[in-house]
C-alpha atoms as a PDB file:
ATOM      1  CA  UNK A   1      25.943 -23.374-115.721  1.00  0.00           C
ATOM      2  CA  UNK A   2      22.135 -23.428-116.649  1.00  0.00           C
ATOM      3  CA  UNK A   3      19.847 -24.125-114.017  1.00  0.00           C
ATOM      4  CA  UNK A   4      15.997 -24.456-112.835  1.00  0.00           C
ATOM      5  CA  UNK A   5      14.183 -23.038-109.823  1.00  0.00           C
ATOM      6  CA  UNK A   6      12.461 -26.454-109.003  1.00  0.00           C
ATOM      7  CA  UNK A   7       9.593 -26.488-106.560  1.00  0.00           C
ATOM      8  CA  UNK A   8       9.982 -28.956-103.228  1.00  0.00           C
ATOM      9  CA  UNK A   9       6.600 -28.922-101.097  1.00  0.00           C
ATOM     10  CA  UNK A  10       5.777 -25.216-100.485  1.00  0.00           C
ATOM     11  CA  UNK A  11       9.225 -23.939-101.461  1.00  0.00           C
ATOM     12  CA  UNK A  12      11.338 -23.315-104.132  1.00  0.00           C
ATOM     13  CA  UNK A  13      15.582 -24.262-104.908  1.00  0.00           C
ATOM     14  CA  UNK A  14      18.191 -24.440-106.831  1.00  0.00           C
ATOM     15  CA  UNK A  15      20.046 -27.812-106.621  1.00  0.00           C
ATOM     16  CA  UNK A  16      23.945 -27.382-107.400  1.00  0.00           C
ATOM     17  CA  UNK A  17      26.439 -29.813-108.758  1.00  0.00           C
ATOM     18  CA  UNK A  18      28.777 -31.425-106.082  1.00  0.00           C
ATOM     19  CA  UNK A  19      31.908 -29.873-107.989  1.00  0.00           C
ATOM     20  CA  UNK A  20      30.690 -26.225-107.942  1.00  0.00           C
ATOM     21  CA  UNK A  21      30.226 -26.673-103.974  1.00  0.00           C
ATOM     22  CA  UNK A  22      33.559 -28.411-103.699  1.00  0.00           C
ATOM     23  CA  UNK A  23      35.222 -25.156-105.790  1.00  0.00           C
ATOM     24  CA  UNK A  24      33.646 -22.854-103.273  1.00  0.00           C
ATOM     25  CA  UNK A  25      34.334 -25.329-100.284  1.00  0.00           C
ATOM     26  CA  UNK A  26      30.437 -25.893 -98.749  1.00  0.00           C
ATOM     27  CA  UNK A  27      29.160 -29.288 -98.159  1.00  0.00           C
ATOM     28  CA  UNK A  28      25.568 -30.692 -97.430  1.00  0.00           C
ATOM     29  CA  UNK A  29      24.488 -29.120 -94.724  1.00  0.00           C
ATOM     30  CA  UNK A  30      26.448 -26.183 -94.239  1.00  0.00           C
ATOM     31  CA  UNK A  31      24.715 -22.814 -93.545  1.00  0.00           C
ATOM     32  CA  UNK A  32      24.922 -20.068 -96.628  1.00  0.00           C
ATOM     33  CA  UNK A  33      24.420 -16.790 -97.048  1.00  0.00           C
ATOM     34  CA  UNK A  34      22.122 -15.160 -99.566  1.00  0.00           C
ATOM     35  CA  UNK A  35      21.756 -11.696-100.959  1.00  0.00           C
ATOM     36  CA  UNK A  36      20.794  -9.638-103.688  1.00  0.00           C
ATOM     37  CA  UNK A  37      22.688  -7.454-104.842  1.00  0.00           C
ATOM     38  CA  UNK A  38      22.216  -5.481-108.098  1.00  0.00           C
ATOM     39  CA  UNK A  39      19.085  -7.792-108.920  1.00  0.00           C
ATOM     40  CA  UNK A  40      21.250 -10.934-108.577  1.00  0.00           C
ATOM     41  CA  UNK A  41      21.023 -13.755-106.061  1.00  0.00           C
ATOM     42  CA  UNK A  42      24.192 -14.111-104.208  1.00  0.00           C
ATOM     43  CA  UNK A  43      24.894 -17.739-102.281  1.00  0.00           C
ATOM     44  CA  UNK A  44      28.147 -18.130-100.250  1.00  0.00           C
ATOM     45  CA  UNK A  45      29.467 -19.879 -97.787  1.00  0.00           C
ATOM     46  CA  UNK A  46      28.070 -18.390 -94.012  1.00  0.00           C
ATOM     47  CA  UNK A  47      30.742 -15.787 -92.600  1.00  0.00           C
ATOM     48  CA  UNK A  48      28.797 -16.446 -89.298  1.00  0.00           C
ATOM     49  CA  UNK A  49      31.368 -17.105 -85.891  1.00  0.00           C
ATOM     50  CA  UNK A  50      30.262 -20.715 -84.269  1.00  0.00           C
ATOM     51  CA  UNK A  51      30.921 -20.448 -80.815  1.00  0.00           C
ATOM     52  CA  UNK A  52      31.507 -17.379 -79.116  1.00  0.00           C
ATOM     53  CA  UNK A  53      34.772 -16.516 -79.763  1.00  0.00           C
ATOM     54  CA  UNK A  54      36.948 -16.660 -83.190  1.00  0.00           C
ATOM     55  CA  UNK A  55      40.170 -18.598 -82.688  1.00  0.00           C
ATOM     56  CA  UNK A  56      41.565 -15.589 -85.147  1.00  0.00           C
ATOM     57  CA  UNK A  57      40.527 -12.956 -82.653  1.00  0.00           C
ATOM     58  CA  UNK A  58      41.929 -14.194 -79.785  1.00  0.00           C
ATOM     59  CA  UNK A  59      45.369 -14.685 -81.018  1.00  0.00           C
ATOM     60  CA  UNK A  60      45.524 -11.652 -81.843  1.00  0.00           C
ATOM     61  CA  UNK A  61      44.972 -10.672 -78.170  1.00  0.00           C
ATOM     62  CA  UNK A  62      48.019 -12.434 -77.286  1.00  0.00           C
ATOM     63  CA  UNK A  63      51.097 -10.680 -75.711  1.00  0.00           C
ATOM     64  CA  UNK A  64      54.045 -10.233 -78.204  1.00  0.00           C
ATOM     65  CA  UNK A  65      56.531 -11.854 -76.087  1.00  0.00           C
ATOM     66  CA  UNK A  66      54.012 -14.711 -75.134  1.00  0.00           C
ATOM     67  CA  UNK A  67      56.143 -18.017 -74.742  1.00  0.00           C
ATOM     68  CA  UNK A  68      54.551 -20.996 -73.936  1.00  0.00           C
ATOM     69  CA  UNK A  69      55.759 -22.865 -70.681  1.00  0.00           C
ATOM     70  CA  UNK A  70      55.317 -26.130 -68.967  1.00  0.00           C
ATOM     71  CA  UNK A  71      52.279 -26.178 -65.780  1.00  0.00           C
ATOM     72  CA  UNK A  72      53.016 -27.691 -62.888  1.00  0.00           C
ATOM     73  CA  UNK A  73      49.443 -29.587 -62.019  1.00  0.00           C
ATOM     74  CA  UNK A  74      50.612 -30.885 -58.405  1.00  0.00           C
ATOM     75  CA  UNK A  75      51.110 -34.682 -57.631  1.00  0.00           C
ATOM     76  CA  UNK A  76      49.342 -37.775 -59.630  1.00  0.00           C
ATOM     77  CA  UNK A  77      45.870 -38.300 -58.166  1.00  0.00           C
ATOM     78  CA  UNK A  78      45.442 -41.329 -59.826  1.00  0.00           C
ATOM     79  CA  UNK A  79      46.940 -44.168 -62.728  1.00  0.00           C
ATOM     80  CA  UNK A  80      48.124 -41.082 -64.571  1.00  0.00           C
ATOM     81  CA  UNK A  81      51.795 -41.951 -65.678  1.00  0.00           C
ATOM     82  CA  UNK A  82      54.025 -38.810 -65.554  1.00  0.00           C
END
């Protein structure tokens, strides 16, 4: 694909076709990463963790012989229908 560098206000950018961010799965909005590597700009979608913690990291923290089990929250303390 053959682009422009376009100027916006005081800035310059690259607009991309909606299919090329569908293929690499970032919408409006998203964050990105850019670098240069071997004289090249590199865009991509952000590896950054929102939140603190990554859901992948803490399952891995789990106990092999984890088994889930029902919790006993006491009596009704209201309308709640158990």
């Amino acid at each position: 694909m053959l682009t422009r560098i376009q100027k916006w206000g005081n800035s310059q950018g690259v607009r991309f076709p909606r299919k090329i961010l569908e293929e690499v799965k970032i919408a409006v909005g998203d964050e990105v990463d850019v670098i240069v590597l071997d004289g090249r700009i590199i865009v991509g979608p952000s590896e950054r963790i929102r939140g603190k913690y990554r859901l992948e990291d803490l399952v891995a923290q789990m106990p092999e012989d984890y088994a889930p089990k029902e919790e006993d929250w006491g009596a009704p303390a209201g309308k709640e229908a158990w």
